[in-house]
PDB file of N, CA and C in Angstrom:
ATOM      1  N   UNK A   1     -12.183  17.540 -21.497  1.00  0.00           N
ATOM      2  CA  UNK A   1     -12.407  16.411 -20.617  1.00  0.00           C
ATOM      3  C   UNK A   1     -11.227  15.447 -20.718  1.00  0.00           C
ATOM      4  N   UNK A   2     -10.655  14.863 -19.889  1.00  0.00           N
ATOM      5  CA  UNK A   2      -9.979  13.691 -19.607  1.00  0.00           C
ATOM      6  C   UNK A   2      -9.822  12.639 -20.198  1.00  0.00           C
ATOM      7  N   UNK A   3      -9.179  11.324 -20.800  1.00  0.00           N
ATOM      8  CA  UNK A   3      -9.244  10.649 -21.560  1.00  0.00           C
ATOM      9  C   UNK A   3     -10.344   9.878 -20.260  1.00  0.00           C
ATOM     10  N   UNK A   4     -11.123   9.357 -20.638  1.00  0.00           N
ATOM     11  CA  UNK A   4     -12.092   8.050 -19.729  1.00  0.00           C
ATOM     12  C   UNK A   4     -12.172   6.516 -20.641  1.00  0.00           C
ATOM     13  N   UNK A   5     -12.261   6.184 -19.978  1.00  0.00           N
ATOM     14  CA  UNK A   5     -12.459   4.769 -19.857  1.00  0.00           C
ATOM     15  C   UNK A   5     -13.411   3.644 -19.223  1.00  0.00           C
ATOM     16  N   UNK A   6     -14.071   2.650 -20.048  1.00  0.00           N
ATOM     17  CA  UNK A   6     -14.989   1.836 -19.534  1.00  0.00           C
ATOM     18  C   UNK A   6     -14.720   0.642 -19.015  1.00  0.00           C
ATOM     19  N   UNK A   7     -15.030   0.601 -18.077  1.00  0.00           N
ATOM     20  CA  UNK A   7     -14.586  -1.019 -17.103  1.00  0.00           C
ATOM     21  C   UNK A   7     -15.943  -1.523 -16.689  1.00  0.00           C
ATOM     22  N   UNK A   8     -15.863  -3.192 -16.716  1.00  0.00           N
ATOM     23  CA  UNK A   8     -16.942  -3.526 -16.647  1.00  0.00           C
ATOM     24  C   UNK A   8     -16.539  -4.409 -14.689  1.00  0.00           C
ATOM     25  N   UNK A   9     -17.731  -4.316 -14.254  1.00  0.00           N
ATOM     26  CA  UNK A   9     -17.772  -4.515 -12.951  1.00  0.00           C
ATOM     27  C   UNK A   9     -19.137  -5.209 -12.060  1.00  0.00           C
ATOM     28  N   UNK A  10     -18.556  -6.325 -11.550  1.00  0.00           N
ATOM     29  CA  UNK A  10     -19.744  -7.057 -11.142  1.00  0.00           C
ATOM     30  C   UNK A  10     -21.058  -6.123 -10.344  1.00  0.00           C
ATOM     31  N   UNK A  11     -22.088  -6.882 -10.355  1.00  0.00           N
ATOM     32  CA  UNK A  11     -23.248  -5.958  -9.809  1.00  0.00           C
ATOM     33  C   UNK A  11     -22.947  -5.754  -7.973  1.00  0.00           C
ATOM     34  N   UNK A  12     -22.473  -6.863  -7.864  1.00  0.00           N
ATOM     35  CA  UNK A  12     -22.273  -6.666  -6.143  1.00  0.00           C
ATOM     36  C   UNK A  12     -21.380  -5.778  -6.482  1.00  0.00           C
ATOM     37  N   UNK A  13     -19.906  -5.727  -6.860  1.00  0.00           N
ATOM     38  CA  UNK A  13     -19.080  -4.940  -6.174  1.00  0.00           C
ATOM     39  C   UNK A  13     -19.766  -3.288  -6.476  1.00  0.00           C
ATOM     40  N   UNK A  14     -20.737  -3.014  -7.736  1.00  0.00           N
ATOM     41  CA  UNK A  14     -21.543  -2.010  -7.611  1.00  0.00           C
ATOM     42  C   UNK A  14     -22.127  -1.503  -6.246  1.00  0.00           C
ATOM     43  N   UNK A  15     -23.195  -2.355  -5.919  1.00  0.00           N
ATOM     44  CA  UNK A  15     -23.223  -2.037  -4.723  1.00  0.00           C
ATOM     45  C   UNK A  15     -22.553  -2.036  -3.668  1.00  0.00           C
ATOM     46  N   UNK A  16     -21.727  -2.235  -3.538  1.00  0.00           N
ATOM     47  CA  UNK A  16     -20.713  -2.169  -2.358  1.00  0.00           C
ATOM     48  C   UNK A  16     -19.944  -0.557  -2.879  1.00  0.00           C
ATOM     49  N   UNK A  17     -20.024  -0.325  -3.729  1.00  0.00           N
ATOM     50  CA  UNK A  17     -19.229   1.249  -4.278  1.00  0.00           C
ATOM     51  C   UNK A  17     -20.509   1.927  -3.383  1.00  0.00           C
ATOM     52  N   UNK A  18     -21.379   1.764  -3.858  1.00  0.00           N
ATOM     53  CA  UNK A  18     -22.743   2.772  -3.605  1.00  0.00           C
ATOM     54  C   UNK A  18     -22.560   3.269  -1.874  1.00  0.00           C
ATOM     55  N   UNK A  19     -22.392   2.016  -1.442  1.00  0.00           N
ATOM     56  CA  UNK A  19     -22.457   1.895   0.246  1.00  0.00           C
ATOM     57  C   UNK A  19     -21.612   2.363   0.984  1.00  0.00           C
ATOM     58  N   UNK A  20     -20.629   2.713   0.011  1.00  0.00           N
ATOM     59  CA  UNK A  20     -18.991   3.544   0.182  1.00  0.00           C
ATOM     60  C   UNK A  20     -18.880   4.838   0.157  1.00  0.00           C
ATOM     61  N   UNK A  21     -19.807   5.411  -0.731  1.00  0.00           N
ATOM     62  CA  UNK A  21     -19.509   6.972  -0.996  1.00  0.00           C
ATOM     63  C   UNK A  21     -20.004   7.872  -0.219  1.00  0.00           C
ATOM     64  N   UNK A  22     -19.346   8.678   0.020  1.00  0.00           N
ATOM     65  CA  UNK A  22     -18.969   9.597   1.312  1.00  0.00           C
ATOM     66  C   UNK A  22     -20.766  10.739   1.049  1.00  0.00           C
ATOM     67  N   UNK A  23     -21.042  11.137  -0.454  1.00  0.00           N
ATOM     68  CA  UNK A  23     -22.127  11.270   0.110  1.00  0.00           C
ATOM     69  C   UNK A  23     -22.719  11.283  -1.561  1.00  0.00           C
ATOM     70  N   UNK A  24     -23.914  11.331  -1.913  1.00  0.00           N
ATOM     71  CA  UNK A  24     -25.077  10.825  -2.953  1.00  0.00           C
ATOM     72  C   UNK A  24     -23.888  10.688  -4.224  1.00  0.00           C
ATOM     73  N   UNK A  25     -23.850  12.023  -4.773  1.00  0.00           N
ATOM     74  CA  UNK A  25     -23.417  12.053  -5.805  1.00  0.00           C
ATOM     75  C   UNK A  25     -21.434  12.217  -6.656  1.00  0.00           C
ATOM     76  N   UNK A  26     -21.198  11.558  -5.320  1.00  0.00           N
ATOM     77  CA  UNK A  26     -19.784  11.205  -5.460  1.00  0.00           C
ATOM     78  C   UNK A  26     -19.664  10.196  -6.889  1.00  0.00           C
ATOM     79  N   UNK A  27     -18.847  10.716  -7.379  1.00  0.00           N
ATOM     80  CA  UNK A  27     -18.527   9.497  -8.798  1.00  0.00           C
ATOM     81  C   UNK A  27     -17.980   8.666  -8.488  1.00  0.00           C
ATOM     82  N   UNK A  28     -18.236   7.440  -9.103  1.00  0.00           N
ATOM     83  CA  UNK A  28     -17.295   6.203  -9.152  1.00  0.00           C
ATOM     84  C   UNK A  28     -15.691   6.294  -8.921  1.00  0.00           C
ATOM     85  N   UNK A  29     -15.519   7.560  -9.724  1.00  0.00           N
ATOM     86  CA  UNK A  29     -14.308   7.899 -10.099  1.00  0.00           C
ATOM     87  C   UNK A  29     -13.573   8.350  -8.901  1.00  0.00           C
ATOM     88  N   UNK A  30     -14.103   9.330  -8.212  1.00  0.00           N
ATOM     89  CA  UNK A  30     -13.602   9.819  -7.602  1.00  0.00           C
ATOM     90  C   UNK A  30     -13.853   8.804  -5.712  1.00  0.00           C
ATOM     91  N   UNK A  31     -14.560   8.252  -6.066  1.00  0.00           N
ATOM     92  CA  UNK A  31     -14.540   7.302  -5.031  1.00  0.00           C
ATOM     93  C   UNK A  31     -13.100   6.447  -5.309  1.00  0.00           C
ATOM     94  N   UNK A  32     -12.996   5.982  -6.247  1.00  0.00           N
ATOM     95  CA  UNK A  32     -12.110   4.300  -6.887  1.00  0.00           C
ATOM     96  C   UNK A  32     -10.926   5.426  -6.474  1.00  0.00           C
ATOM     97  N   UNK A  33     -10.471   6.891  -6.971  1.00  0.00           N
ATOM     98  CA  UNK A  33      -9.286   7.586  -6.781  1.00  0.00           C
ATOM     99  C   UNK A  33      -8.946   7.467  -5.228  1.00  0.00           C
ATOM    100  N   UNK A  34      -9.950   7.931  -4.643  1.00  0.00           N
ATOM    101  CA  UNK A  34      -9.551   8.042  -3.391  1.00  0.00           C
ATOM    102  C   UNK A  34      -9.622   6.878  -2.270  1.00  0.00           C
ATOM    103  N   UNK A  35      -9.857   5.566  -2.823  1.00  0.00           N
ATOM    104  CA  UNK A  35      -9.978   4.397  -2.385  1.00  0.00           C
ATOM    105  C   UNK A  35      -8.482   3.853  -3.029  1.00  0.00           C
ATOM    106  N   UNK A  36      -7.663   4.472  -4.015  1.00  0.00           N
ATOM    107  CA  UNK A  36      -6.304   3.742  -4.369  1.00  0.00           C
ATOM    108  C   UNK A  36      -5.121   4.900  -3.990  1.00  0.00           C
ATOM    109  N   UNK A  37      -5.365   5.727  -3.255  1.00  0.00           N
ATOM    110  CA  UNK A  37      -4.667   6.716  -2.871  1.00  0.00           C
ATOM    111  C   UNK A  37      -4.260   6.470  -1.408  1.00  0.00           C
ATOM    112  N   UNK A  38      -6.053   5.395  -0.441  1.00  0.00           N
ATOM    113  CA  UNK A  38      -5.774   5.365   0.847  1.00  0.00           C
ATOM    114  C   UNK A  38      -4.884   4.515   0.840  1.00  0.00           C
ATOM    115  N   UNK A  39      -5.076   2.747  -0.161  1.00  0.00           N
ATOM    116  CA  UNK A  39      -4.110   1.977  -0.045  1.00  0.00           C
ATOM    117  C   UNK A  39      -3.133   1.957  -0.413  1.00  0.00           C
ATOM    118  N   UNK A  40      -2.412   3.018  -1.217  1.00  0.00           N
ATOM    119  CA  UNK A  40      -1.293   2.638  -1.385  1.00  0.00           C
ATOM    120  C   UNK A  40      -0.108   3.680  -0.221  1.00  0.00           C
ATOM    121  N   UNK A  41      -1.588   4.366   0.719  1.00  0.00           N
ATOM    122  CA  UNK A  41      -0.461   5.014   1.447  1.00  0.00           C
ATOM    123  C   UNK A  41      -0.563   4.033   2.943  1.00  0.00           C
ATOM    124  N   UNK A  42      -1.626   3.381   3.238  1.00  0.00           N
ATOM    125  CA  UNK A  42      -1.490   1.910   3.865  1.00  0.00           C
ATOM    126  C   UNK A  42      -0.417   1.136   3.534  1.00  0.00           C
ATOM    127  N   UNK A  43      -0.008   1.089   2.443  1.00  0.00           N
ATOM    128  CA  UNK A  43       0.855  -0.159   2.302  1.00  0.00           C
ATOM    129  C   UNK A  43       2.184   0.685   2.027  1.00  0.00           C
ATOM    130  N   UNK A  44       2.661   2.208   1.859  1.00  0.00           N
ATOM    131  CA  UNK A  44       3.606   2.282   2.625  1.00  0.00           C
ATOM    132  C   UNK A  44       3.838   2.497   4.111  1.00  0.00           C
ATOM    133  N   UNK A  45       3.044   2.690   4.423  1.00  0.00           N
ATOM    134  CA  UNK A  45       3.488   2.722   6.212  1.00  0.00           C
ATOM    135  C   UNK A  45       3.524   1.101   6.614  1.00  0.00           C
ATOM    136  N   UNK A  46       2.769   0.064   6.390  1.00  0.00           N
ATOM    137  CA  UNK A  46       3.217  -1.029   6.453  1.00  0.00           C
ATOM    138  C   UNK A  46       4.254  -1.646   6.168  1.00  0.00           C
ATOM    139  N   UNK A  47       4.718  -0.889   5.134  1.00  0.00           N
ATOM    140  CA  UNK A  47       6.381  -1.029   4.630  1.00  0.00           C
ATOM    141  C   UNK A  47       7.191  -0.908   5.698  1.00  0.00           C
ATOM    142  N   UNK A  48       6.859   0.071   6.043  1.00  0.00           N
ATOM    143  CA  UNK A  48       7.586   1.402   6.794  1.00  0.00           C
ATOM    144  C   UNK A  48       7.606   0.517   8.532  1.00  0.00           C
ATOM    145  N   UNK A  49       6.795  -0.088   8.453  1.00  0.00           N
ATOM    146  CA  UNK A  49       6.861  -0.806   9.691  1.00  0.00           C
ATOM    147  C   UNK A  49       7.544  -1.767   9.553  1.00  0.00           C
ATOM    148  N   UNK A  50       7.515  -2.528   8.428  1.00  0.00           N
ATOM    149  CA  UNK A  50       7.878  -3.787   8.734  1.00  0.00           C
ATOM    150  C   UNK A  50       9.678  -3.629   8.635  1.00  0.00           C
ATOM    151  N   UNK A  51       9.862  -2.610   7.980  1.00  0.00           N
ATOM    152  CA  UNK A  51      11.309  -1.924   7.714  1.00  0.00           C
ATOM    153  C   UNK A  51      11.636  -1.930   9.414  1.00  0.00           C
ATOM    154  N   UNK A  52      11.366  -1.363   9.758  1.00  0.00           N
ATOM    155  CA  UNK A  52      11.250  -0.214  11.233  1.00  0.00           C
ATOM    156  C   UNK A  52      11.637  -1.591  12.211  1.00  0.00           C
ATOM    157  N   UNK A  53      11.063  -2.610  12.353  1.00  0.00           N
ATOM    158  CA  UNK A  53      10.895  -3.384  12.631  1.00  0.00           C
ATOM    159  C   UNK A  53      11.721  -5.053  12.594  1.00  0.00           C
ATOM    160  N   UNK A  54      12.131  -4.435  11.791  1.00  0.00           N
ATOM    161  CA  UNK A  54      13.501  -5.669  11.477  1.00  0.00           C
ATOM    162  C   UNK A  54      14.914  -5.121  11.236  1.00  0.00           C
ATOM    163  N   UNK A  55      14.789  -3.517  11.646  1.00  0.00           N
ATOM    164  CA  UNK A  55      15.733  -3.065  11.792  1.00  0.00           C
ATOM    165  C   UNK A  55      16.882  -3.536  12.772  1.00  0.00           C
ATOM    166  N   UNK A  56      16.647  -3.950  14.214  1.00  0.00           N
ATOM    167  CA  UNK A  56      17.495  -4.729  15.161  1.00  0.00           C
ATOM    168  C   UNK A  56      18.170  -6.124  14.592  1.00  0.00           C
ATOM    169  N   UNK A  57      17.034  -6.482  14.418  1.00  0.00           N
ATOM    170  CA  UNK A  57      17.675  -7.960  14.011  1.00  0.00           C
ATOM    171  C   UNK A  57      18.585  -8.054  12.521  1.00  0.00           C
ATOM    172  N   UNK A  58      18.713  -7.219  11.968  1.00  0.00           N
ATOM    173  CA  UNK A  58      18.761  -7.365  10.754  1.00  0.00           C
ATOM    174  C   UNK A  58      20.813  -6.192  11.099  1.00  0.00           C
ATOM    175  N   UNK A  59      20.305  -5.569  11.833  1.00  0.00           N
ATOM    176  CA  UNK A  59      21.811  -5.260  12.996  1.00  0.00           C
ATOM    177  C   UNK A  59      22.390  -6.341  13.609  1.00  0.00           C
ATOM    178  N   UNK A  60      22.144  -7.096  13.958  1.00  0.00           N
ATOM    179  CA  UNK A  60      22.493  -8.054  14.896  1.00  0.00           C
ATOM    180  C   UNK A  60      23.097  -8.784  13.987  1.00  0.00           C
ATOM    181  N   UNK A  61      22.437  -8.846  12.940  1.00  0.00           N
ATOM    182  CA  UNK A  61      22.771 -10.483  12.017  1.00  0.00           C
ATOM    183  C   UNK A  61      24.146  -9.925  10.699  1.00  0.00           C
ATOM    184  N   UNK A  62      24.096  -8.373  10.521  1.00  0.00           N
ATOM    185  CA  UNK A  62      25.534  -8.167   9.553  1.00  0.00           C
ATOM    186  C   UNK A  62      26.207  -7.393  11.047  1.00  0.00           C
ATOM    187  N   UNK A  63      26.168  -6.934  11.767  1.00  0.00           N
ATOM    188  CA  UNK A  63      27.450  -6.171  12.386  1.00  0.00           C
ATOM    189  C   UNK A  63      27.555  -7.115  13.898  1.00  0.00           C
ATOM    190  N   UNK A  64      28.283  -8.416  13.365  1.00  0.00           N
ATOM    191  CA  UNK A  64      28.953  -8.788  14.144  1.00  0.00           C
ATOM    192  C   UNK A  64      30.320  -9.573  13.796  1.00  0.00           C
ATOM    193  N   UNK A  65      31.165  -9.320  15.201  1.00  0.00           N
ATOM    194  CA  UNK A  65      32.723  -9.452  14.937  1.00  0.00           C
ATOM    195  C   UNK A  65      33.213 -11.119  13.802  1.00  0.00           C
ATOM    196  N   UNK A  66      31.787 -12.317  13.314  1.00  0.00           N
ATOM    197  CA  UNK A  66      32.631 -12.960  12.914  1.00  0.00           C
ATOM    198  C   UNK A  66      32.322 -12.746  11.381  1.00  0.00           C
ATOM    199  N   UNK A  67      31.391 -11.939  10.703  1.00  0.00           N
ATOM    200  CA  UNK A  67      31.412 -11.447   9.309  1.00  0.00           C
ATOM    201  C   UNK A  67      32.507 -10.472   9.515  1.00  0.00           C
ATOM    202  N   UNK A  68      32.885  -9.814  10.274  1.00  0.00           N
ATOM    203  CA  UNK A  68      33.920  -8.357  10.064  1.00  0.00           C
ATOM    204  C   UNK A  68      35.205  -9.368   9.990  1.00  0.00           C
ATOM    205  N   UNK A  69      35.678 -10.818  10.918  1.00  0.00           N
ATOM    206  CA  UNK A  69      36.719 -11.427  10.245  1.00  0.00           C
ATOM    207  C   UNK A  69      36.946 -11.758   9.240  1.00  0.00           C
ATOM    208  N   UNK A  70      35.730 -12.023   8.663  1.00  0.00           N
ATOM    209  CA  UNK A  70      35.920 -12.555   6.893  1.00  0.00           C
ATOM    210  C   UNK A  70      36.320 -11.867   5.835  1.00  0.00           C
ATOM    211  N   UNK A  71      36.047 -10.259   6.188  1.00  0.00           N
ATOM    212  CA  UNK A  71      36.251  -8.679   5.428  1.00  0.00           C
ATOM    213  C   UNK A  71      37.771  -9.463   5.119  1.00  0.00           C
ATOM    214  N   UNK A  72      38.816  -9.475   6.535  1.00  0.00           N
ATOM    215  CA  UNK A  72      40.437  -9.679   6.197  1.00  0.00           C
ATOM    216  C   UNK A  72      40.639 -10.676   6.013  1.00  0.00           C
ATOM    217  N   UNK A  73      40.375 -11.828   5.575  1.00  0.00           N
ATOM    218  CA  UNK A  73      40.378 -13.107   5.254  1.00  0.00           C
ATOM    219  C   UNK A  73      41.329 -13.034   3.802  1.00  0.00           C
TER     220      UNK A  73
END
């Protein structure tokens, strides 16, 4: 078996796990895994947008002709 570990956790957010799981006898565990797997691939595509997304301006603001005068300065 796996090393495990005990975490203590309010009674609501208990129930709110319960109301979550995909079906009866899903574990905590494997709920909490696959609940930190969705967000952290949420928060790279949000990355990924906000990257995506400030890509123009962020062109605009180093490749123009009066930073490229300063290069020969």
């Amino acid at each position: 078996m796996a090393d495990v570990s005990t975490i203590q956790l309010e009674k609501e957010v208990i129930e709110q796990l319960k109301k979550t799981k995909e079906y009866p006898r899903q574990t905590y565990n494997e709920l909490i895994a696959r609940m930190t797997k969705m967000f952290a691939s949420r928060r790279n595509q949000y990355d990924e947008f906000l990257h995506k997304i400030q890509q123009p301006k962020m062109k605009e603001l180093w490749d123009n002709p009066e930073d490229e005068a300063w290069e020969h300065a």
